[in-house]
ModelCIF file with pLDDT and N, C-alpha, C, O atoms, coordinates in Angstrom:
data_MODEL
#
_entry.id   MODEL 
#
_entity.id                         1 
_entity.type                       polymer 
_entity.pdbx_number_of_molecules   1 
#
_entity_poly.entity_id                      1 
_entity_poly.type                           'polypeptide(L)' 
_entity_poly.nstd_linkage                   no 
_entity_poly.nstd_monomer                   no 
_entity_poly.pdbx_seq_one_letter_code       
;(UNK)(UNK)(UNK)(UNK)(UNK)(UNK)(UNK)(UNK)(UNK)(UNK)(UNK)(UNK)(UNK)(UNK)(UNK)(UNK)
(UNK)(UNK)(UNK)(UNK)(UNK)(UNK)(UNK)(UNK)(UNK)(UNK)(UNK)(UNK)(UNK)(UNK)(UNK)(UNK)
(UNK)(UNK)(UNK)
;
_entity_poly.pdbx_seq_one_letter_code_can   XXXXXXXXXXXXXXXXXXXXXXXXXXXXXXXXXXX 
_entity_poly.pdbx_strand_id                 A 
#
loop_
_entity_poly_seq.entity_id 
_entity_poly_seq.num 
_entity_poly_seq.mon_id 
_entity_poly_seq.hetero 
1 1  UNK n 
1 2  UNK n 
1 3  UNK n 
1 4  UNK n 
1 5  UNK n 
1 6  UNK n 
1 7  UNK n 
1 8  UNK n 
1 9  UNK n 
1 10 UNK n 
1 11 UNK n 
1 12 UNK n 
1 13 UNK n 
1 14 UNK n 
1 15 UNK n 
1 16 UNK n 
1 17 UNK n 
1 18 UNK n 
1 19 UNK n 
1 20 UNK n 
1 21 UNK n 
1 22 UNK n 
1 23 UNK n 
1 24 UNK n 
1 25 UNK n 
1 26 UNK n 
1 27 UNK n 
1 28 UNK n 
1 29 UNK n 
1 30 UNK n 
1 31 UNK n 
1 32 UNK n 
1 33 UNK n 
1 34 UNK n 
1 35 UNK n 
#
_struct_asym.id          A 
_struct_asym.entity_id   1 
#
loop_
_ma_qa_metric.id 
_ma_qa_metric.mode 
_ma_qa_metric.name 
_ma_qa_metric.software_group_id 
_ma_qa_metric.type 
1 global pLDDT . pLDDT 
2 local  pLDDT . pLDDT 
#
_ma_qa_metric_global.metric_id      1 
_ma_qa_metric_global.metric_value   91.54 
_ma_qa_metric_global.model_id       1 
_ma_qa_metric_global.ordinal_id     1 
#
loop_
_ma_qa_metric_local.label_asym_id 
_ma_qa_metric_local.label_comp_id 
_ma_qa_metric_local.label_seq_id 
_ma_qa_metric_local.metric_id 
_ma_qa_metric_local.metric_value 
_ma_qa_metric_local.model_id 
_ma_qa_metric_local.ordinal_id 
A UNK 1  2 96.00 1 1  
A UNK 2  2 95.00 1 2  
A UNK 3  2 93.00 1 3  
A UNK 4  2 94.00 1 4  
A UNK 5  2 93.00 1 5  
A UNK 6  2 91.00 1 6  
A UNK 7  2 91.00 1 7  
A UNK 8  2 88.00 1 8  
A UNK 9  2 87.00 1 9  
A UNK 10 2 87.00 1 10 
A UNK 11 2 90.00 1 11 
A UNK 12 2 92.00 1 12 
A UNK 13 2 94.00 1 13 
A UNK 14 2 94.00 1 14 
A UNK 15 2 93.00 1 15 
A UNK 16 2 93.00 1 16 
A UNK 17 2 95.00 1 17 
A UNK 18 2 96.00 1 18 
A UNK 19 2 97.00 1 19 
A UNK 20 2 97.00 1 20 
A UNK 21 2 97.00 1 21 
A UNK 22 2 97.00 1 22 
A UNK 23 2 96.00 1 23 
A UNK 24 2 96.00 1 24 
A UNK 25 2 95.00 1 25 
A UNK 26 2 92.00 1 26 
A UNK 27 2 94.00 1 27 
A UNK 28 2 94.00 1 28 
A UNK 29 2 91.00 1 29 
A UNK 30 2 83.00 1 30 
A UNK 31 2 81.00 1 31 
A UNK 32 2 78.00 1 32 
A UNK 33 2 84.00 1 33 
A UNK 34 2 88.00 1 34 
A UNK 35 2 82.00 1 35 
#
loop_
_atom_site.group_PDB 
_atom_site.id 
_atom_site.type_symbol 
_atom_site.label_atom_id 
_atom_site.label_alt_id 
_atom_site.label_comp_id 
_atom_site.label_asym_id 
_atom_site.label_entity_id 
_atom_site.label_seq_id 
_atom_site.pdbx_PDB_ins_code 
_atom_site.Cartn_x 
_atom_site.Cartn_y 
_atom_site.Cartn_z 
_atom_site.occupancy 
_atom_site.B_iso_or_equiv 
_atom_site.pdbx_formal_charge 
_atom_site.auth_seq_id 
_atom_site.auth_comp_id 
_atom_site.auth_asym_id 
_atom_site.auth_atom_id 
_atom_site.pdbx_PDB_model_num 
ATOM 1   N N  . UNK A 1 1  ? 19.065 -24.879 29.470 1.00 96.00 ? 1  UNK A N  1 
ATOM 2   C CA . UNK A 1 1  ? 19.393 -26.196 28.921 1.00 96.00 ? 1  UNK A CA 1 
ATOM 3   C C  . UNK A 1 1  ? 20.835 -26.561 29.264 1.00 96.00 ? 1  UNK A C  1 
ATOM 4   O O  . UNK A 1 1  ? 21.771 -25.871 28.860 1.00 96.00 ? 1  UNK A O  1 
ATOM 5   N N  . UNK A 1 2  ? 21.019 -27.725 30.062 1.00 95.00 ? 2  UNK A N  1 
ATOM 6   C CA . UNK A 1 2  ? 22.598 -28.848 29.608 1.00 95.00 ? 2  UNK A CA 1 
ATOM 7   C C  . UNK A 1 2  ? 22.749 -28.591 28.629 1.00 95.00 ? 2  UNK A C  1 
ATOM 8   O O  . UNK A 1 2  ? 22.013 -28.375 27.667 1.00 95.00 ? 2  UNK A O  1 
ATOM 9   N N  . UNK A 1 3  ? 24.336 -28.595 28.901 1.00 93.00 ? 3  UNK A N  1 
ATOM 10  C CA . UNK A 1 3  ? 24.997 -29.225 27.350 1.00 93.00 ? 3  UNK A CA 1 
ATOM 11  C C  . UNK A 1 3  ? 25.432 -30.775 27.414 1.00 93.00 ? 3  UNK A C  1 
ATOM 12  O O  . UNK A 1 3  ? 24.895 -31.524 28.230 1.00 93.00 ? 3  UNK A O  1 
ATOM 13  N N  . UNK A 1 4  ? 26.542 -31.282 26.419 1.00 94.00 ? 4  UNK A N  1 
ATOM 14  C CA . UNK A 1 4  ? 26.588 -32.905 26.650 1.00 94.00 ? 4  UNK A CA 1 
ATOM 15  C C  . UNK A 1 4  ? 27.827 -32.775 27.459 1.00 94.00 ? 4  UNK A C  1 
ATOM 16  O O  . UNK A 1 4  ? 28.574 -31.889 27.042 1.00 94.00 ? 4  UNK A O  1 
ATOM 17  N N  . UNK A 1 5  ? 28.309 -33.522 28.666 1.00 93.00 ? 5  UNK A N  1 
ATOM 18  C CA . UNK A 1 5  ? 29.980 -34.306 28.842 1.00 93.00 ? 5  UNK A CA 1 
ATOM 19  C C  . UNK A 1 5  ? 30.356 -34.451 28.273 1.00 93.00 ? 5  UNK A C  1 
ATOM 20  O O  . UNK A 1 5  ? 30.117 -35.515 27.702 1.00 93.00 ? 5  UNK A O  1 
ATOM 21  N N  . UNK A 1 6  ? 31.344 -33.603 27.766 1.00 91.00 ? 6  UNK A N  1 
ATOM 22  C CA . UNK A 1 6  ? 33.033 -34.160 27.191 1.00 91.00 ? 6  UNK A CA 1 
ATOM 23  C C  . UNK A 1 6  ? 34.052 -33.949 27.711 1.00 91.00 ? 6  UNK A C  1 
ATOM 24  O O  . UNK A 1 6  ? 34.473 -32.827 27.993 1.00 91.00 ? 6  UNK A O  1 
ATOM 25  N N  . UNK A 1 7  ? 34.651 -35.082 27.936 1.00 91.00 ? 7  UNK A N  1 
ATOM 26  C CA . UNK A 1 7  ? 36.024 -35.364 29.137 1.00 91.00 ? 7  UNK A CA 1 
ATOM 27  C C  . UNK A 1 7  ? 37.645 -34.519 28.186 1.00 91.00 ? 7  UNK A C  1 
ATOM 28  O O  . UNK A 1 7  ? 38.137 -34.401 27.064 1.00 91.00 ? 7  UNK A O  1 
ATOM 29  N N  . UNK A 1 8  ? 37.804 -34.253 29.189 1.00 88.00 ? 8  UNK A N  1 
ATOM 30  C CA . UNK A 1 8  ? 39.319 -33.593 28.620 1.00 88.00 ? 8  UNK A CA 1 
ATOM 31  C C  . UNK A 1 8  ? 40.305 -33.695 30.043 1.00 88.00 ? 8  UNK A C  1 
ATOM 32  O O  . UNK A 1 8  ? 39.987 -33.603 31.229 1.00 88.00 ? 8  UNK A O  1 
ATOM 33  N N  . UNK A 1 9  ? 41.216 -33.854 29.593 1.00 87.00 ? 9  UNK A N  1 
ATOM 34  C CA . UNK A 1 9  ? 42.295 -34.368 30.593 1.00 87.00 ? 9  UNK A CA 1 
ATOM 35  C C  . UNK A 1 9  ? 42.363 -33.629 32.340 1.00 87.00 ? 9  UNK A C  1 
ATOM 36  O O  . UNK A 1 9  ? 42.623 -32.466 32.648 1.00 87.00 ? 9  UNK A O  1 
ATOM 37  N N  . UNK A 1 10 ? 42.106 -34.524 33.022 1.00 87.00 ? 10 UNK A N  1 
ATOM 38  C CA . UNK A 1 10 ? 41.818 -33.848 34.306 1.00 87.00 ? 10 UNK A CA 1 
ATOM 39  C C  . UNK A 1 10 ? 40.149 -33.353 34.506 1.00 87.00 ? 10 UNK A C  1 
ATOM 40  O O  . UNK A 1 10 ? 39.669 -32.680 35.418 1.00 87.00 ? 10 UNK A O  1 
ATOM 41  N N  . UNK A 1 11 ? 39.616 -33.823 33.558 1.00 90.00 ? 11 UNK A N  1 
ATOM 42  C CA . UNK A 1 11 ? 38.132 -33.129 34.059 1.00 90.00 ? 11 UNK A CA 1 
ATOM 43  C C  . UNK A 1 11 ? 37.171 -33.605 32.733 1.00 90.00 ? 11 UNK A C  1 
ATOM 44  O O  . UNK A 1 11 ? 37.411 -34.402 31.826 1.00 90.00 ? 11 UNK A O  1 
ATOM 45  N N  . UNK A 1 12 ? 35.672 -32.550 33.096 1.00 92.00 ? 12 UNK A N  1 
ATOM 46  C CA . UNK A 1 12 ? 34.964 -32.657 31.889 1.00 92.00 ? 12 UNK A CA 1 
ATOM 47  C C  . UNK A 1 12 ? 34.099 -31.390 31.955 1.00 92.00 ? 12 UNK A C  1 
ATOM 48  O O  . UNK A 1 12 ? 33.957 -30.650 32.928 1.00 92.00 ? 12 UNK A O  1 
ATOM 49  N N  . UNK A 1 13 ? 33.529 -31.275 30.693 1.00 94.00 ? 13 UNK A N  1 
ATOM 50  C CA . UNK A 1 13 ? 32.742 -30.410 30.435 1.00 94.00 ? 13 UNK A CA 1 
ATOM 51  C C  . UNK A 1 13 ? 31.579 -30.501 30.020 1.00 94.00 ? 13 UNK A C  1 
ATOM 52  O O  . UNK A 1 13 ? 31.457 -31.620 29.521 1.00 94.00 ? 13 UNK A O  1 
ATOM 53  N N  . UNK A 1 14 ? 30.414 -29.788 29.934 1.00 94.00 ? 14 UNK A N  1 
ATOM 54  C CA . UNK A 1 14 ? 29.055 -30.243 29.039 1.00 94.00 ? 14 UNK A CA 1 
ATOM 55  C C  . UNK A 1 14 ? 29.459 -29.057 28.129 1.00 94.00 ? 14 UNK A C  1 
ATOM 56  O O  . UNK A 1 14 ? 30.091 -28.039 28.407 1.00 94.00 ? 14 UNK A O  1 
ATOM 57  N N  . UNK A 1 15 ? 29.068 -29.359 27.290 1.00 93.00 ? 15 UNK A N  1 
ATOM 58  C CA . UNK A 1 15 ? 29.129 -28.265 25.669 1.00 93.00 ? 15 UNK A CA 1 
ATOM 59  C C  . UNK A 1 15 ? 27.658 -28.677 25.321 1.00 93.00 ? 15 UNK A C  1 
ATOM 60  O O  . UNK A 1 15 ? 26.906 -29.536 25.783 1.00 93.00 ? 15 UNK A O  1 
ATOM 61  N N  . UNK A 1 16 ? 27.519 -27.630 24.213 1.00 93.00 ? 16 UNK A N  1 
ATOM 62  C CA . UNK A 1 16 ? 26.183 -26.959 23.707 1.00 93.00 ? 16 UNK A CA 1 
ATOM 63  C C  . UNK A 1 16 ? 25.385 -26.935 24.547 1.00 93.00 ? 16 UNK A C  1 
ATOM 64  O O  . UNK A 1 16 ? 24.468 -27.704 24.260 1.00 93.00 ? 16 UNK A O  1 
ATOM 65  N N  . UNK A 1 17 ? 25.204 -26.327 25.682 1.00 95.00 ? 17 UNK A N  1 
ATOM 66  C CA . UNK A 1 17 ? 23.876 -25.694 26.644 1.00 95.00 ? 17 UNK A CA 1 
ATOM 67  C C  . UNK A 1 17 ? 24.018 -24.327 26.959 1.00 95.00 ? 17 UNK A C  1 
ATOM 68  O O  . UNK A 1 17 ? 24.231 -23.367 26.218 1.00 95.00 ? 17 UNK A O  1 
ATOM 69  N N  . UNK A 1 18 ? 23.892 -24.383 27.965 1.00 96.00 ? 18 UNK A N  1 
ATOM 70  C CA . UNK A 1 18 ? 23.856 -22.822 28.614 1.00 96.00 ? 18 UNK A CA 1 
ATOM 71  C C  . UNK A 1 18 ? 24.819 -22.447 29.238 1.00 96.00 ? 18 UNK A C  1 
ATOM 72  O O  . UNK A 1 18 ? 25.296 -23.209 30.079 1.00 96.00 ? 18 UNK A O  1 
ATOM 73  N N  . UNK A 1 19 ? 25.420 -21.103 29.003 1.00 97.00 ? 19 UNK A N  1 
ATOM 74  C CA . UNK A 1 19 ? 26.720 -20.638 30.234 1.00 97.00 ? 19 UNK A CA 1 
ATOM 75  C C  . UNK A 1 19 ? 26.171 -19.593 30.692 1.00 97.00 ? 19 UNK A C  1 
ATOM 76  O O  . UNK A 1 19 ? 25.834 -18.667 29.953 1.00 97.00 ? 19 UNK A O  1 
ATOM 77  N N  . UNK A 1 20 ? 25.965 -19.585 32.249 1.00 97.00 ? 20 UNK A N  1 
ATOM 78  C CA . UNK A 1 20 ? 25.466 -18.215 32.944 1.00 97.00 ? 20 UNK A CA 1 
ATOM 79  C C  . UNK A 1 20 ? 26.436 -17.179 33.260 1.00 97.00 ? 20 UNK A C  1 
ATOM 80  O O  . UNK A 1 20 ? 26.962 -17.399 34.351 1.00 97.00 ? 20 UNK A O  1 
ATOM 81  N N  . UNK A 1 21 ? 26.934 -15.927 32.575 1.00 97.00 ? 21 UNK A N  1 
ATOM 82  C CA . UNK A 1 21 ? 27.485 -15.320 32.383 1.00 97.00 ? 21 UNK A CA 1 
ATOM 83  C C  . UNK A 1 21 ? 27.192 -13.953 33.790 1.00 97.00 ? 21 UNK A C  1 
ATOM 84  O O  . UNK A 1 21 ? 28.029 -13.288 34.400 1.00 97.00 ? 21 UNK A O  1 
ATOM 85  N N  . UNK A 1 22 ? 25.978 -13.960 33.874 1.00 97.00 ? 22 UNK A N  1 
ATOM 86  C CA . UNK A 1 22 ? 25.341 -13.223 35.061 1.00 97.00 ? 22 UNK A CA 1 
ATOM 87  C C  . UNK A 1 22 ? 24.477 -13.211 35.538 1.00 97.00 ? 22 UNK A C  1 
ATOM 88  O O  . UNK A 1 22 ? 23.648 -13.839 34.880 1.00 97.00 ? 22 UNK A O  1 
ATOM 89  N N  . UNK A 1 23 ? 23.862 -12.613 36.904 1.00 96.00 ? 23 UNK A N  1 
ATOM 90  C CA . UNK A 1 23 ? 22.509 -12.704 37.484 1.00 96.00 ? 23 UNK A CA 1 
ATOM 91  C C  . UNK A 1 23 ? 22.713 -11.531 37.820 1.00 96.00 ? 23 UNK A C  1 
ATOM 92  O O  . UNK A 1 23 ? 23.792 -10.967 38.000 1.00 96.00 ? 23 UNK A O  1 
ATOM 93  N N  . UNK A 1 24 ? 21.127 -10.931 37.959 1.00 96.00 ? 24 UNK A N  1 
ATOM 94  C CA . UNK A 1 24 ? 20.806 -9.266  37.956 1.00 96.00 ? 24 UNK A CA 1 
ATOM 95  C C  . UNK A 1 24 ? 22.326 -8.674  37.493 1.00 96.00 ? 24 UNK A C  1 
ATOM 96  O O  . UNK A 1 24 ? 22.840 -8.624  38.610 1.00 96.00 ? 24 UNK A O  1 
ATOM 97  N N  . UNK A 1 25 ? 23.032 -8.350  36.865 1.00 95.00 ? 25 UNK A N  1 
ATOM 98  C CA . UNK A 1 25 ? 23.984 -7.490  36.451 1.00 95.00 ? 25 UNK A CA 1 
ATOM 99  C C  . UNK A 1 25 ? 25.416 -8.252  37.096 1.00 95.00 ? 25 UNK A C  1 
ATOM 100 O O  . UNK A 1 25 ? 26.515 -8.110  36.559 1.00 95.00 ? 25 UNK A O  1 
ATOM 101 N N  . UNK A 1 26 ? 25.200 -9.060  38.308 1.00 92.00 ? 26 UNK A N  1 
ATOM 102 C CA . UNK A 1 26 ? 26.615 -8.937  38.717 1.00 92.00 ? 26 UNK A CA 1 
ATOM 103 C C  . UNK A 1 26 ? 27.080 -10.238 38.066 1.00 92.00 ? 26 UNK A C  1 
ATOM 104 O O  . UNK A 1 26 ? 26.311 -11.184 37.896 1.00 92.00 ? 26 UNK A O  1 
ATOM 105 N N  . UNK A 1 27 ? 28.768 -10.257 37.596 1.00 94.00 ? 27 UNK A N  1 
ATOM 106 C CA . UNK A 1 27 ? 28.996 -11.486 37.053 1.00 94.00 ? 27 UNK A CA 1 
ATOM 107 C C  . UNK A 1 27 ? 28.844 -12.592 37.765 1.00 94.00 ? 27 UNK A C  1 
ATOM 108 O O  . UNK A 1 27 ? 28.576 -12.543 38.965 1.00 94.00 ? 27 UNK A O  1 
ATOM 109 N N  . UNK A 1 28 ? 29.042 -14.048 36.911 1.00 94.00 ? 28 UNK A N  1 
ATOM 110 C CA . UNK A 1 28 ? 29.217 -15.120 37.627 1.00 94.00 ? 28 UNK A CA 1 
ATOM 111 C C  . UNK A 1 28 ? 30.400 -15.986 37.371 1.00 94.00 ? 28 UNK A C  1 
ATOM 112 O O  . UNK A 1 28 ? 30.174 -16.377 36.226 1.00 94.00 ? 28 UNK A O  1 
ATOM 113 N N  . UNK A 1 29 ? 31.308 -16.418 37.672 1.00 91.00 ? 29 UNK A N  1 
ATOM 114 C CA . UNK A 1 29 ? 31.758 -17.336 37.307 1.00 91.00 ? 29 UNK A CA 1 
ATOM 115 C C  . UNK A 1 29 ? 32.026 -18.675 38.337 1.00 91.00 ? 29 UNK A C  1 
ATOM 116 O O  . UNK A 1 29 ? 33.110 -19.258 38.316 1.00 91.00 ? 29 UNK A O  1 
ATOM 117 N N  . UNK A 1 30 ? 31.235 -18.973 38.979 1.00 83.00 ? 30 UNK A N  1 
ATOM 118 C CA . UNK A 1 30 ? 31.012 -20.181 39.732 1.00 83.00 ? 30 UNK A CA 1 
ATOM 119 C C  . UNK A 1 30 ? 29.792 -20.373 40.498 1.00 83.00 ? 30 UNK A C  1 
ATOM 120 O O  . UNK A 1 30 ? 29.122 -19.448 40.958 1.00 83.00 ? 30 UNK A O  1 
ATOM 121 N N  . UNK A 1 31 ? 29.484 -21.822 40.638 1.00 81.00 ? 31 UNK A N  1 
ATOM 122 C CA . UNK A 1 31 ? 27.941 -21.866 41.749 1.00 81.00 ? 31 UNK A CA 1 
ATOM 123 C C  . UNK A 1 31 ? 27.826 -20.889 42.623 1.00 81.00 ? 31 UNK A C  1 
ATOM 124 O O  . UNK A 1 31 ? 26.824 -20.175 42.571 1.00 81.00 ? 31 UNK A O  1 
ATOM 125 N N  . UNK A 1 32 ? 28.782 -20.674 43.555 1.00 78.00 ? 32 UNK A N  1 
ATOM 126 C CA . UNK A 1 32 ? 28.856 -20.187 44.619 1.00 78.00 ? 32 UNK A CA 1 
ATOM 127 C C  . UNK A 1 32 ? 28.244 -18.663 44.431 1.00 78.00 ? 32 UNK A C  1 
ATOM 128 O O  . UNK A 1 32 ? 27.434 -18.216 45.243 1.00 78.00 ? 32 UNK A O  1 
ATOM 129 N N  . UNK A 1 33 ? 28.716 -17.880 43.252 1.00 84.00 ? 33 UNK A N  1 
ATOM 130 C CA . UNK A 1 33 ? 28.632 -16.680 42.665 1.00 84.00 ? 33 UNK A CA 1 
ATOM 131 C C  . UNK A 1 33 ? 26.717 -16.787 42.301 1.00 84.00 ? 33 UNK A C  1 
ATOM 132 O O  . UNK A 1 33 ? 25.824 -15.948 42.418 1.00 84.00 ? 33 UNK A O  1 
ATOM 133 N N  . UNK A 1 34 ? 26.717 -17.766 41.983 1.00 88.00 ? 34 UNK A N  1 
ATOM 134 C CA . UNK A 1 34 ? 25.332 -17.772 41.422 1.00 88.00 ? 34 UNK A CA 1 
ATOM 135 C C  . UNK A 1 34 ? 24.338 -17.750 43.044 1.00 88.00 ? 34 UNK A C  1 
ATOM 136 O O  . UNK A 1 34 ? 23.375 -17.044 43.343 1.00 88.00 ? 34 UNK A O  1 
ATOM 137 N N  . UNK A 1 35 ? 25.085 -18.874 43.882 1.00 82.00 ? 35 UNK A N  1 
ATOM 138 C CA . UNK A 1 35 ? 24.010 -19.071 45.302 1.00 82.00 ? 35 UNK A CA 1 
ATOM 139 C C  . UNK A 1 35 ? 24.582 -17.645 45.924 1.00 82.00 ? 35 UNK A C  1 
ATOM 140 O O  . UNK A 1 35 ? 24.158 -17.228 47.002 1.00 82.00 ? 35 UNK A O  1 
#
């Protein structure tokens, strides 16, 4: 699940959804990490 857009200075975020923390074991912290 998304979370909603909320703008904060220089950018935005979705809050309350999902944060993918990892795939099979290895971390993620960006698309790229995920593709």
């Amino acid at each position: 699940r998304g979370g909603t857009a909320q703008a904060f200075p220089g950018g935005r975020v979705a809050v309350g959804g999902d944060v993918i923390t990892a795939i099979d074991g290895q971390p993620v912290d960006a698309l790229e990490d995920l593709q």
